[in-house]
Structures are given as structure tokens and as C-alpha cells.
PDB file of N, CA and C in Angstrom:
ATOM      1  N   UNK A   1     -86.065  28.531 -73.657  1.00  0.00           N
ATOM      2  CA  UNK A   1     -86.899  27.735 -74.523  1.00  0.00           C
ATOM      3  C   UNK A   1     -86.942  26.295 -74.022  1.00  0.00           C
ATOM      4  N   UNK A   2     -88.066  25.760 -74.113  1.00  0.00           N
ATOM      5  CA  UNK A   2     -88.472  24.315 -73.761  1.00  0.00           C
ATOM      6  C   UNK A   2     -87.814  23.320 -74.990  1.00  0.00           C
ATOM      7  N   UNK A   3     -87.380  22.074 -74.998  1.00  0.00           N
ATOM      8  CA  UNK A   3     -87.065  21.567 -76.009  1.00  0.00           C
ATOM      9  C   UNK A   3     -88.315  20.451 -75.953  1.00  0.00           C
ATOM     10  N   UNK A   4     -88.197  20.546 -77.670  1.00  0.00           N
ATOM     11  CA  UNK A   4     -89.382  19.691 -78.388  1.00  0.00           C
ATOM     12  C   UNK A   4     -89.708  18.895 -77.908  1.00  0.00           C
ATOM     13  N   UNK A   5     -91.243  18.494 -77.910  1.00  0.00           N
ATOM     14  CA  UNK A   5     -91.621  16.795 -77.060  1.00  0.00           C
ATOM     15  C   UNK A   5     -91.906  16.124 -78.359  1.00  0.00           C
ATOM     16  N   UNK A   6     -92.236  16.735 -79.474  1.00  0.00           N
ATOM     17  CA  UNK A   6     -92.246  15.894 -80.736  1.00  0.00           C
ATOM     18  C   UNK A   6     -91.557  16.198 -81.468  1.00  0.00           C
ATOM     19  N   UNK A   7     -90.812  15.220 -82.531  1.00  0.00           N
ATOM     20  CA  UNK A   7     -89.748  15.480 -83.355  1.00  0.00           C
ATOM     21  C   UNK A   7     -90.980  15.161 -85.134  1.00  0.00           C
ATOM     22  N   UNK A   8     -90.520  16.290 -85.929  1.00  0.00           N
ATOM     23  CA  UNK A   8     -91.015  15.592 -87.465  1.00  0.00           C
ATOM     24  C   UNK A   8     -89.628  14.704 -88.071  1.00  0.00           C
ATOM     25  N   UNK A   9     -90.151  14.638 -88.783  1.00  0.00           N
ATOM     26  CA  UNK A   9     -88.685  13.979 -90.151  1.00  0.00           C
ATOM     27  C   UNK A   9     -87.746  14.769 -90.183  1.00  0.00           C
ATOM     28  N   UNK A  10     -87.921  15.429 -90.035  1.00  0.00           N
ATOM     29  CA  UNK A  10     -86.630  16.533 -90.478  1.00  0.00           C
ATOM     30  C   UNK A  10     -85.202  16.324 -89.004  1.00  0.00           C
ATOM     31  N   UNK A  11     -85.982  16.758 -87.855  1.00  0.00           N
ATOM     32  CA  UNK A  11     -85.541  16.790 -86.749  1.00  0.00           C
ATOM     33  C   UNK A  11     -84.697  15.998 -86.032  1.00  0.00           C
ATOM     34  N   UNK A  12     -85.479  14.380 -86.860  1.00  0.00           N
ATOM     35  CA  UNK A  12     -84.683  12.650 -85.772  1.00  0.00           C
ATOM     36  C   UNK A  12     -83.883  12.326 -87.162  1.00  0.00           C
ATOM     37  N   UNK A  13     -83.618  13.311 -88.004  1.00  0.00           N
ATOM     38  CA  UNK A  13     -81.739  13.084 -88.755  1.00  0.00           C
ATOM     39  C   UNK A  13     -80.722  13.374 -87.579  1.00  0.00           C
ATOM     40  N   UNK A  14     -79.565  13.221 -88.469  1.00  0.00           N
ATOM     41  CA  UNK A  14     -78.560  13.331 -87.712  1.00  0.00           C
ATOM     42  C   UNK A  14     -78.439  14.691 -88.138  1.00  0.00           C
ATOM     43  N   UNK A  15     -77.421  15.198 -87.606  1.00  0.00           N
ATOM     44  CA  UNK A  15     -76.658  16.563 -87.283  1.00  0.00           C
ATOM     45  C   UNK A  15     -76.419  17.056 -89.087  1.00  0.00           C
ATOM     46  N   UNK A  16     -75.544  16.139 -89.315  1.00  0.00           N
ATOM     47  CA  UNK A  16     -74.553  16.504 -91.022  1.00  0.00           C
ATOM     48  C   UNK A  16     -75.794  16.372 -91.876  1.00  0.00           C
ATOM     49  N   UNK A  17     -76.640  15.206 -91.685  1.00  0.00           N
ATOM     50  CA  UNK A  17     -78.038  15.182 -92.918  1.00  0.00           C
ATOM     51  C   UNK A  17     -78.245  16.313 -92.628  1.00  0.00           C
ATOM     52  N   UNK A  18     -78.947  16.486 -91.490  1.00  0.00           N
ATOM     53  CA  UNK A  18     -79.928  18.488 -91.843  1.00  0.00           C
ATOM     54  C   UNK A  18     -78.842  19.515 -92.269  1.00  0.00           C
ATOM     55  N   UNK A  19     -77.761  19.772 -92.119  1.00  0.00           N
ATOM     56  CA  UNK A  19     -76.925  20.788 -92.460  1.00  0.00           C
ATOM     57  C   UNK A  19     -76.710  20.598 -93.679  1.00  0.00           C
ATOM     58  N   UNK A  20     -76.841  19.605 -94.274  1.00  0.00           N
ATOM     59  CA  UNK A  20     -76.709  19.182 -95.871  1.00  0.00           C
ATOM     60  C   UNK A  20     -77.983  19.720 -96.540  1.00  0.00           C
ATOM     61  N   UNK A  21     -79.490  19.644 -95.770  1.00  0.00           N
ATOM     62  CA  UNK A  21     -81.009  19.575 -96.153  1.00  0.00           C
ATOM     63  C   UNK A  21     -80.863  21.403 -96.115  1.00  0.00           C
ATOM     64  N   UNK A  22     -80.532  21.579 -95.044  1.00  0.00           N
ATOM     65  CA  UNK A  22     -80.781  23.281 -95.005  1.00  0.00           C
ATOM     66  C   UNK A  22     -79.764  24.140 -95.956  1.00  0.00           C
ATOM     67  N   UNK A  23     -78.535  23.594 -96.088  1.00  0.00           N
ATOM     68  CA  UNK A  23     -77.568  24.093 -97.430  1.00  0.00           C
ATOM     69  C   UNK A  23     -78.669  24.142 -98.783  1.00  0.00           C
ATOM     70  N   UNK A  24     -79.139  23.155 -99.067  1.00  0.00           N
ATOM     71  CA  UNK A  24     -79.475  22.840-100.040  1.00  0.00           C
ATOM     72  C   UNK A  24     -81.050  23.539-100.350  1.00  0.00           C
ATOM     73  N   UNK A  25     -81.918  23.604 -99.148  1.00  0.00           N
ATOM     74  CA  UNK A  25     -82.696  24.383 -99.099  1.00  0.00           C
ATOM     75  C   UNK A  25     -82.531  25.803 -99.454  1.00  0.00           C
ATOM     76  N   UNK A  26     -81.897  26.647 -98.526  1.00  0.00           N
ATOM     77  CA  UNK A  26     -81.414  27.981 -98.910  1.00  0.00           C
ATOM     78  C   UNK A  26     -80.858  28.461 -99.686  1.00  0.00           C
ATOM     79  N   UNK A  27     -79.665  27.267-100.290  1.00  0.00           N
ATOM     80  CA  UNK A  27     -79.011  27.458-101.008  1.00  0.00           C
ATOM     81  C   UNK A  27     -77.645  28.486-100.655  1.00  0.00           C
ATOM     82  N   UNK A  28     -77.509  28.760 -99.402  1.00  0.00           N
ATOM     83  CA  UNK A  28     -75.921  29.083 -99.017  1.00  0.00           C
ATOM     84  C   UNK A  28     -75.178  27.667 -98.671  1.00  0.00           C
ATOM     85  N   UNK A  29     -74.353  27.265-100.086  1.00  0.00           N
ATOM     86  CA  UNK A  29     -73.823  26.106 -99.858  1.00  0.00           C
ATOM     87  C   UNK A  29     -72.465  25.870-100.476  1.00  0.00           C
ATOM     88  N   UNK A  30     -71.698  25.237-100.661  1.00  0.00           N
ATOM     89  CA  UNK A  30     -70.515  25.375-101.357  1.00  0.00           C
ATOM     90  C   UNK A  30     -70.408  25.001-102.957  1.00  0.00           C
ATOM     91  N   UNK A  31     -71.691  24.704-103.147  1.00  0.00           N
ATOM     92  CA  UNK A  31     -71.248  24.778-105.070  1.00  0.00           C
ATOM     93  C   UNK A  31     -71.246  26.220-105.709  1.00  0.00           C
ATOM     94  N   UNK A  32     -70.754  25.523-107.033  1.00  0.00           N
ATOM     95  CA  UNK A  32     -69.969  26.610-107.841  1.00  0.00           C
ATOM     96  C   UNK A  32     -70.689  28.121-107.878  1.00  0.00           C
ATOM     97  N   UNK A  33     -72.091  27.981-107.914  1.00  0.00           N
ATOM     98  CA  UNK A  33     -73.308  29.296-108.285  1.00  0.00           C
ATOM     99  C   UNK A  33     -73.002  30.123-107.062  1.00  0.00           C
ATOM    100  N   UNK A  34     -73.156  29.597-105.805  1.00  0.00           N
ATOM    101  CA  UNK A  34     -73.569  30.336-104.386  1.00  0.00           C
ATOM    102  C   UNK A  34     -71.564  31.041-104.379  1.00  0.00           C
ATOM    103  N   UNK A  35     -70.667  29.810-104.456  1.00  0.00           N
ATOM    104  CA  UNK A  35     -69.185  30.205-104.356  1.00  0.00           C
ATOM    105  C   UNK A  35     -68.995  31.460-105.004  1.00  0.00           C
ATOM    106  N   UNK A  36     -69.344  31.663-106.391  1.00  0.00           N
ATOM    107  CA  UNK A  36     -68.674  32.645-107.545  1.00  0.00           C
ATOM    108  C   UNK A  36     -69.323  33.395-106.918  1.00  0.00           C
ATOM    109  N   UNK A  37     -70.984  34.044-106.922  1.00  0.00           N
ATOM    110  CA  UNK A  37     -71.796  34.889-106.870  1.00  0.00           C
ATOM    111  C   UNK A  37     -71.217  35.498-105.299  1.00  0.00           C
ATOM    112  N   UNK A  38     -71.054  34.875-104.708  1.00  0.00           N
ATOM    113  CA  UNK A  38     -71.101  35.540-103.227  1.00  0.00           C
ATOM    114  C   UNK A  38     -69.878  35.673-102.739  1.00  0.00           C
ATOM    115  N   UNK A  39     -68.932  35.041-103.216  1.00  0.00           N
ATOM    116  CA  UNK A  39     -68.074  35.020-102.172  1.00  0.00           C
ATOM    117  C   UNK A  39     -66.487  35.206-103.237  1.00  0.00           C
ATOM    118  N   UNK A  40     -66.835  34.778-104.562  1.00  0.00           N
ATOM    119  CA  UNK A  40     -65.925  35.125-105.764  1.00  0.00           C
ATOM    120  C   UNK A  40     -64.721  33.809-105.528  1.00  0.00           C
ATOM    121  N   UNK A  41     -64.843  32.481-104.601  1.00  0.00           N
ATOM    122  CA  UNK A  41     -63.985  31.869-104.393  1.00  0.00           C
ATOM    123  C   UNK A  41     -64.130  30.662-105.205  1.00  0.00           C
ATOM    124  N   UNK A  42     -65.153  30.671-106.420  1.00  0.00           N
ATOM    125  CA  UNK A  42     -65.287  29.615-107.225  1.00  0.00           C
ATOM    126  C   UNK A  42     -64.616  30.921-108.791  1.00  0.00           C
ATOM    127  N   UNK A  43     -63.907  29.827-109.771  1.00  0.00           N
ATOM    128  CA  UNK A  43     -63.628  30.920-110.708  1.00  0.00           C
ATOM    129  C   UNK A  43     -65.262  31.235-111.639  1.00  0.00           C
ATOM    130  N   UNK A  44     -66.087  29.928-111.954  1.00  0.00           N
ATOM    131  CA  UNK A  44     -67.349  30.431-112.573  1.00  0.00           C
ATOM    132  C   UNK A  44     -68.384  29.464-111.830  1.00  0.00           C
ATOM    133  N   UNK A  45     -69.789  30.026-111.841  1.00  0.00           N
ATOM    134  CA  UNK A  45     -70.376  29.401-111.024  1.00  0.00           C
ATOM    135  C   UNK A  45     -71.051  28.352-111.992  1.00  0.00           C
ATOM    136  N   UNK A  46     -70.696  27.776-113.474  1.00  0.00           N
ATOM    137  CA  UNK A  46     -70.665  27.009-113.920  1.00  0.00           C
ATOM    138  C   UNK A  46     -70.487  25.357-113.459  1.00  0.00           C
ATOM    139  N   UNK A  47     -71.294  24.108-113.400  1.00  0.00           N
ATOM    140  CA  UNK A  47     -71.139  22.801-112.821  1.00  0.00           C
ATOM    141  C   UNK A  47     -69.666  22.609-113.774  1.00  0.00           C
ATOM    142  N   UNK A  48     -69.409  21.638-113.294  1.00  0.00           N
ATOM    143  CA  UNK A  48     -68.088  20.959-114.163  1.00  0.00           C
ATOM    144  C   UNK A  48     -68.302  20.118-115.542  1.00  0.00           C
ATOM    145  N   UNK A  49     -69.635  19.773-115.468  1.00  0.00           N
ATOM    146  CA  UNK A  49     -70.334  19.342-116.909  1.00  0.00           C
ATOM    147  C   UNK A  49     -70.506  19.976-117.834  1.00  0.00           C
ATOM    148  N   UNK A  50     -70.120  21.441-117.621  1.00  0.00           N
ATOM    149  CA  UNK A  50     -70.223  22.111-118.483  1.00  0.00           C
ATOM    150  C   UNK A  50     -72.001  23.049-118.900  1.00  0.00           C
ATOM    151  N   UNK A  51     -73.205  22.111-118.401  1.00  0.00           N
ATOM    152  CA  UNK A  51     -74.136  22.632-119.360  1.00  0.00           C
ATOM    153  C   UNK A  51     -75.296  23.941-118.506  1.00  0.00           C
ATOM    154  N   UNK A  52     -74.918  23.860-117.594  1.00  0.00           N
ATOM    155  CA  UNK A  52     -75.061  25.178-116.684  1.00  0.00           C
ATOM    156  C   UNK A  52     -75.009  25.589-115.082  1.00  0.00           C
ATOM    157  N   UNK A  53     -74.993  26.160-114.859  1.00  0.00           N
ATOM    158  CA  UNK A  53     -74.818  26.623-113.245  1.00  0.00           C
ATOM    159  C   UNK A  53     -75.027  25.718-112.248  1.00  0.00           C
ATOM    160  N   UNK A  54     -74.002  25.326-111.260  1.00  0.00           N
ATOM    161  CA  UNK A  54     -74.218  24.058-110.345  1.00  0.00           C
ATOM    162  C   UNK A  54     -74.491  25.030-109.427  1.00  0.00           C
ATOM    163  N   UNK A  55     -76.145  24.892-109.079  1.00  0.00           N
ATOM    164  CA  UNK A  55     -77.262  25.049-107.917  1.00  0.00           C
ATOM    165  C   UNK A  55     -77.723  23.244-107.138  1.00  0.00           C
ATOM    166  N   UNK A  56     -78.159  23.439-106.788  1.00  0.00           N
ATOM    167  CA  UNK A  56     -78.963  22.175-105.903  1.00  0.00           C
ATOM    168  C   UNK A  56     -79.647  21.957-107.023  1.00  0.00           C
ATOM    169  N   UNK A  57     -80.800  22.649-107.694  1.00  0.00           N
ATOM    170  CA  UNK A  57     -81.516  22.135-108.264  1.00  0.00           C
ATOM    171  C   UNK A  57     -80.759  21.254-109.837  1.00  0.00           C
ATOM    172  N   UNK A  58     -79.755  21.711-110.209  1.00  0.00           N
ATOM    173  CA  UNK A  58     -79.345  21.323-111.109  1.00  0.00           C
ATOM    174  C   UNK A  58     -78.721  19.662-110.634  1.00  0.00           C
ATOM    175  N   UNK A  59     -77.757  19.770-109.219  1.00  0.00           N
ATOM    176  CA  UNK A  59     -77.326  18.483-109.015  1.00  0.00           C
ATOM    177  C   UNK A  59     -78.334  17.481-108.498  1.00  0.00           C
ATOM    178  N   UNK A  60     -79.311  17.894-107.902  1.00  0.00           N
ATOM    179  CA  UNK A  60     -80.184  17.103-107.438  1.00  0.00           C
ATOM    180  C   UNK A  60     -80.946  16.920-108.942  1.00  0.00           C
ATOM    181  N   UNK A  61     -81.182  16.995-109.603  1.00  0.00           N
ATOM    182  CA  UNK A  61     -82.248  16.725-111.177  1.00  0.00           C
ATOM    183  C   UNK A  61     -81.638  16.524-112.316  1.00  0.00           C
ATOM    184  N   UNK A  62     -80.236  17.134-113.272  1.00  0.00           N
ATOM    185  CA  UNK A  62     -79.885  17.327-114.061  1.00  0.00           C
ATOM    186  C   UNK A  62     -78.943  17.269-114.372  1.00  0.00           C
ATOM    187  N   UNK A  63     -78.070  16.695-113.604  1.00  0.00           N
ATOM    188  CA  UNK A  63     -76.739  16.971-114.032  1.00  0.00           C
ATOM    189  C   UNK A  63     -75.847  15.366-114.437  1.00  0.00           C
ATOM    190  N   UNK A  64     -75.490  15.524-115.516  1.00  0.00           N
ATOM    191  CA  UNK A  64     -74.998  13.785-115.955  1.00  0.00           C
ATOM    192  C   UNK A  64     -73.658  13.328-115.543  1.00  0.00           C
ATOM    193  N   UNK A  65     -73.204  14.503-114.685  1.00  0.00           N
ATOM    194  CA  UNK A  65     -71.996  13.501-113.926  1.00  0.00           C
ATOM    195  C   UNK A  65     -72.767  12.313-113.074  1.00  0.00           C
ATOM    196  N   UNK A  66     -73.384  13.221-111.988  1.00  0.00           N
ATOM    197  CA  UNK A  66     -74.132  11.742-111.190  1.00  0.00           C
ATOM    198  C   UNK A  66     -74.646  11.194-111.303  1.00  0.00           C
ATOM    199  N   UNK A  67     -75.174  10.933-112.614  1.00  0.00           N
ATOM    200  CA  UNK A  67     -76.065  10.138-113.336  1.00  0.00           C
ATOM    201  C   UNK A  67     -76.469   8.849-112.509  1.00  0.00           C
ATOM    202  N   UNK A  68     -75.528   8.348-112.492  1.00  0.00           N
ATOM    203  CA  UNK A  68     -75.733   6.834-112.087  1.00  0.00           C
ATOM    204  C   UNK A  68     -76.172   6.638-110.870  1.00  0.00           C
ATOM    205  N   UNK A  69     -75.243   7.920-109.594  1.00  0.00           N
ATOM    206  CA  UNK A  69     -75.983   7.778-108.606  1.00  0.00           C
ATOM    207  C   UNK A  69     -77.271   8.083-108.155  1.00  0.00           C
ATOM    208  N   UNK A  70     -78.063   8.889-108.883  1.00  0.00           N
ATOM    209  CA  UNK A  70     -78.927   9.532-109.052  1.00  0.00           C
ATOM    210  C   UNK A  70     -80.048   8.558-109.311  1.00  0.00           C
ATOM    211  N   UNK A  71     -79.808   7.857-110.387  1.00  0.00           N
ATOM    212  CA  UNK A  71     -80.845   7.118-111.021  1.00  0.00           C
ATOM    213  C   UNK A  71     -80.777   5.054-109.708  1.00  0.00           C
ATOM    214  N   UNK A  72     -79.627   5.177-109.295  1.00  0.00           N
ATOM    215  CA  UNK A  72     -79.361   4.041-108.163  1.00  0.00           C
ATOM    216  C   UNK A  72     -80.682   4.694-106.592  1.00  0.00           C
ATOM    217  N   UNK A  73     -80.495   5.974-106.499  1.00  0.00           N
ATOM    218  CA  UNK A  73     -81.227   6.320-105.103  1.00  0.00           C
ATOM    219  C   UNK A  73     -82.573   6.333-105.824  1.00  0.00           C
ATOM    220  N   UNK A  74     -82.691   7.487-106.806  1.00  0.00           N
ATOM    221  CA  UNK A  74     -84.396   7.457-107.237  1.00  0.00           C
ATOM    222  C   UNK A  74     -84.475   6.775-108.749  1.00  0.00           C
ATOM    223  N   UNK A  75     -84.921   5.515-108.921  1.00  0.00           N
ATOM    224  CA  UNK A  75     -85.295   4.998-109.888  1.00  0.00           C
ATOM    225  C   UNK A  75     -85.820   5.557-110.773  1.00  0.00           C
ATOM    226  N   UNK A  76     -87.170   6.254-110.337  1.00  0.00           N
ATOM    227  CA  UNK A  76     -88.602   6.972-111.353  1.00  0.00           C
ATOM    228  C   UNK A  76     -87.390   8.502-110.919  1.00  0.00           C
ATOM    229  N   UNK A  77     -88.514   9.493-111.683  1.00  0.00           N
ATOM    230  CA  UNK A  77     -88.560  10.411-112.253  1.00  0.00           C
ATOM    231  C   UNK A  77     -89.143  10.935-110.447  1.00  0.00           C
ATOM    232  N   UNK A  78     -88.224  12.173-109.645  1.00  0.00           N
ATOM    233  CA  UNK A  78     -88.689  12.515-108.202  1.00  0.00           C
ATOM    234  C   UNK A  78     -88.461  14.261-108.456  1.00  0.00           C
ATOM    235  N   UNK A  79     -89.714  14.523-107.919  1.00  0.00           N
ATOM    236  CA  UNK A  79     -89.937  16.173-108.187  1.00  0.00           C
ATOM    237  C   UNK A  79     -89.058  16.559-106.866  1.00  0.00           C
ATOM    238  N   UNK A  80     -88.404  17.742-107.372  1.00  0.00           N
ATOM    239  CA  UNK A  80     -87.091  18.396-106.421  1.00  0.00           C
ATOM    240  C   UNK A  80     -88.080  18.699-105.431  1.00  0.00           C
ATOM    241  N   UNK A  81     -89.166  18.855-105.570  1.00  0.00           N
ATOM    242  CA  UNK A  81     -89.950  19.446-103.616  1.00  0.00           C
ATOM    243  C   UNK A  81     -89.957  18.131-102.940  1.00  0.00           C
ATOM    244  N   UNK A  82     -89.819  17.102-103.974  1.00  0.00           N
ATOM    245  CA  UNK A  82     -90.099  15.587-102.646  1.00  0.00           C
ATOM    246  C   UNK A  82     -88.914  15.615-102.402  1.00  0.00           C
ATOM    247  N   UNK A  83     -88.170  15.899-103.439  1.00  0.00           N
ATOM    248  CA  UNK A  83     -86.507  15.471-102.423  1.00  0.00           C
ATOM    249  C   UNK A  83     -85.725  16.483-101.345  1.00  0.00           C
ATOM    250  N   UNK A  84     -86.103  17.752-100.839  1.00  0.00           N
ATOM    251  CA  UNK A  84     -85.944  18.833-100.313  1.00  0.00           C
ATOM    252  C   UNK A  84     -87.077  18.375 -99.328  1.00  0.00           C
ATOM    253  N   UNK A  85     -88.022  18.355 -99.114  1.00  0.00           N
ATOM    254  CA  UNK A  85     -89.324  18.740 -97.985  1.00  0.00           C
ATOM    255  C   UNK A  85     -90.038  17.230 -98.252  1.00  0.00           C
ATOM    256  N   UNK A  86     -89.864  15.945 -98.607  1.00  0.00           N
ATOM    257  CA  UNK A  86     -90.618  14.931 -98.458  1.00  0.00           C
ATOM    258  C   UNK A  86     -90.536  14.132 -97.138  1.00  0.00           C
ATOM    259  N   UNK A  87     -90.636  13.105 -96.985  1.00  0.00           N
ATOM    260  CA  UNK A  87     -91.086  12.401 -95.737  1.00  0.00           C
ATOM    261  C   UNK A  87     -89.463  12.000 -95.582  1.00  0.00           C
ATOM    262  N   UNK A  88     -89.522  11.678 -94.140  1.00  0.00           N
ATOM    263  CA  UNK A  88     -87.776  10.913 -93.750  1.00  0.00           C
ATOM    264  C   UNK A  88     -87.213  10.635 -94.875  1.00  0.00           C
ATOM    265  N   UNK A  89     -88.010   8.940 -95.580  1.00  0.00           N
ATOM    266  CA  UNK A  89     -87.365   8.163 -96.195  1.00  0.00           C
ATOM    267  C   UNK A  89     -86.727   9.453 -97.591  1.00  0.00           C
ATOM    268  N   UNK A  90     -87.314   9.927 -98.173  1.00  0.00           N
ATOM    269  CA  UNK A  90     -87.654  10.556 -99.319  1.00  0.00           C
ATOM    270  C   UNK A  90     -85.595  11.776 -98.688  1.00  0.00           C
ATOM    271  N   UNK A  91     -85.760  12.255 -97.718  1.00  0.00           N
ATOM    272  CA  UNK A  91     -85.152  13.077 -97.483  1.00  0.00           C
ATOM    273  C   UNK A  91     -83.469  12.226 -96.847  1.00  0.00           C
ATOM    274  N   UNK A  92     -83.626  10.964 -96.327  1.00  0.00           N
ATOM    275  CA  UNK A  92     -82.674  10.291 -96.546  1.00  0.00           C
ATOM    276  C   UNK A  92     -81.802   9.522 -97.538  1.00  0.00           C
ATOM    277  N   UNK A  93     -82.969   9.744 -99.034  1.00  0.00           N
ATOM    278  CA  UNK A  93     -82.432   9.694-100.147  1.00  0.00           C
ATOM    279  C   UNK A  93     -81.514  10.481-100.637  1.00  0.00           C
ATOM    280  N   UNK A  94     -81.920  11.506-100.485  1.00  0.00           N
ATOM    281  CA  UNK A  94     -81.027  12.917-101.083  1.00  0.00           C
ATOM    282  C   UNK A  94     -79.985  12.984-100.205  1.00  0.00           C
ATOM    283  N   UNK A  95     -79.873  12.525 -99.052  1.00  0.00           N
ATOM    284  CA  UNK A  95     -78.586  13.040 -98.036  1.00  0.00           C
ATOM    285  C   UNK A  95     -77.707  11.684 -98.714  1.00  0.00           C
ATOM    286  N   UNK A  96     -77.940  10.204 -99.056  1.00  0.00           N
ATOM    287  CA  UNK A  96     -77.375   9.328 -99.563  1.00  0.00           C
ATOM    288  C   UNK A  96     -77.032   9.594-100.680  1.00  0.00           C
ATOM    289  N   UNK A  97     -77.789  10.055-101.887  1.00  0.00           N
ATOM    290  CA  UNK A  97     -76.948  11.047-103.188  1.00  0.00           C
ATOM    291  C   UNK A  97     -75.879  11.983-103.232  1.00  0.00           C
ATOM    292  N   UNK A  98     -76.329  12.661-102.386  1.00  0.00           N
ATOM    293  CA  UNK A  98     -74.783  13.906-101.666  1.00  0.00           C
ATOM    294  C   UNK A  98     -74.013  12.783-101.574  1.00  0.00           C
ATOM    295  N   UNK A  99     -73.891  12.085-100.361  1.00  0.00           N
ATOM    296  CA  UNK A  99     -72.770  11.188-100.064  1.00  0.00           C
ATOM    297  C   UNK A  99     -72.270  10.373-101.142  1.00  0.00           C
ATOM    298  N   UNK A 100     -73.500   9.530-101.724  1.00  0.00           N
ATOM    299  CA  UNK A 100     -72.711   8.499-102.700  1.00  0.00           C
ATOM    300  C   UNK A 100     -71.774   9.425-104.523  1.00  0.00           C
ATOM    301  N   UNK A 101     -72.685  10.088-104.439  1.00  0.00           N
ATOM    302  CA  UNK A 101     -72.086  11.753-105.613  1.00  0.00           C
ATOM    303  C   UNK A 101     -70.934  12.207-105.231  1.00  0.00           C
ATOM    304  N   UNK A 102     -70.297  12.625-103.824  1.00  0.00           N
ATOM    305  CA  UNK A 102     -69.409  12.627-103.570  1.00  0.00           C
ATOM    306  C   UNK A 102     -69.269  14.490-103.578  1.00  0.00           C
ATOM    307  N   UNK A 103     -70.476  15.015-103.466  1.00  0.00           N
ATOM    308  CA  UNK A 103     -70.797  16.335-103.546  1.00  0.00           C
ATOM    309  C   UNK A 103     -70.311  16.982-102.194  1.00  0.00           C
ATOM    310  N   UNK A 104     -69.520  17.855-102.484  1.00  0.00           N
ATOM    311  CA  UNK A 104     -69.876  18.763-100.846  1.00  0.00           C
ATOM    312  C   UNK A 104     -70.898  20.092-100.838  1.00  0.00           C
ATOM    313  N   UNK A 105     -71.815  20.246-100.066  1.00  0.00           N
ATOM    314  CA  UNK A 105     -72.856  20.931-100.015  1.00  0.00           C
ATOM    315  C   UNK A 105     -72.307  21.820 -98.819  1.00  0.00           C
TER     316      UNK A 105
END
């Protein structure tokens, strides 16, 4: 195989951002839902907040532990497809939420 002569957004991240973007995409990742269901090494696939299943979509949108960091990266109100599949900036947000959340994906 030839390697790429053009790179998109996704591509000119670093190494750990995309492995964080594609966890989170697919969703084979280390929170509680994917742990319990698949692999039985989480005891429930319950978030630690208690109010339901820690998926991506829940920590990336809903969940009031990270509240603060959440609302520090995206101010307004950001639909989970911009933060998964949006432009660089948009997708270097979400890899800075993981980090500043303190999430492992």
C-alpha cells in the first residue's frame, strides 16, 4: 500500500487522540457498559453517577460528574455527531474532555 498524500482531520491527530476517537466511535472501550457486557470485568455496566449505563454517549452528553468539564470545552449545547465526526477543532475538543474528565476510554 502507498501511504496517503492527503491527510483529513482525523488523520494529522496524534496517535492516543484517534485511539481515544475510534474507542469511542465503536464503542469497544473501557467503560463500565462495553467492560460488564463483554468481557464481565466491570461488576455493572452502570456510570458511577448512578443514573444509567456509562457508554460514550452518556459521558460525552449526560453525565453530571463531568459537568464542569464538559460545559468548560463546549459552552452551547454540541450534538454527539459533531463531537465524534466534526472538524479537527470540534474533535480536539472531545479528546481534551477525555483528558481533562480524567476518563479512560
Amino acid at each position: 500500500m502507498r501511504p496517503r498524500t492527503n491527510r483529513d482531520d482525523y488523520h494529522t491527530m496524534s496517535r492516543e487522540q484517534q485511539v481515544n476517537l475510534i474507542r469511542l466511535h465503536t464503542g469497544h472501550n473501557r467503560l463500565n457498559a462495553h467492560m460488564n457486557r463483554k468481557f464481565k470485568l466491570a461488576p455493572s455496566p452502570t456510570c458511577a453517577c448512578g443514573q444509567e449505563d456509562q457508554t460514550a454517549e452518556h459521558m460525552l452528553q449526560r453525565c453530571p460528574l463531568p459537568d464542569e468539564e464538559r460545559k468548560e470545552v463546549w459552552p452551547s449545547p454540541t450534538p454527539l455527531q459533531t463531537k465524534l465526526y466534526g472538524s479537527r477543532q470540534e474533535l480536539e475538543k472531545t479528546t481534551t474532555f477525555i483528558t481533562s474528565a480524567g476518563l479512560i476510554v
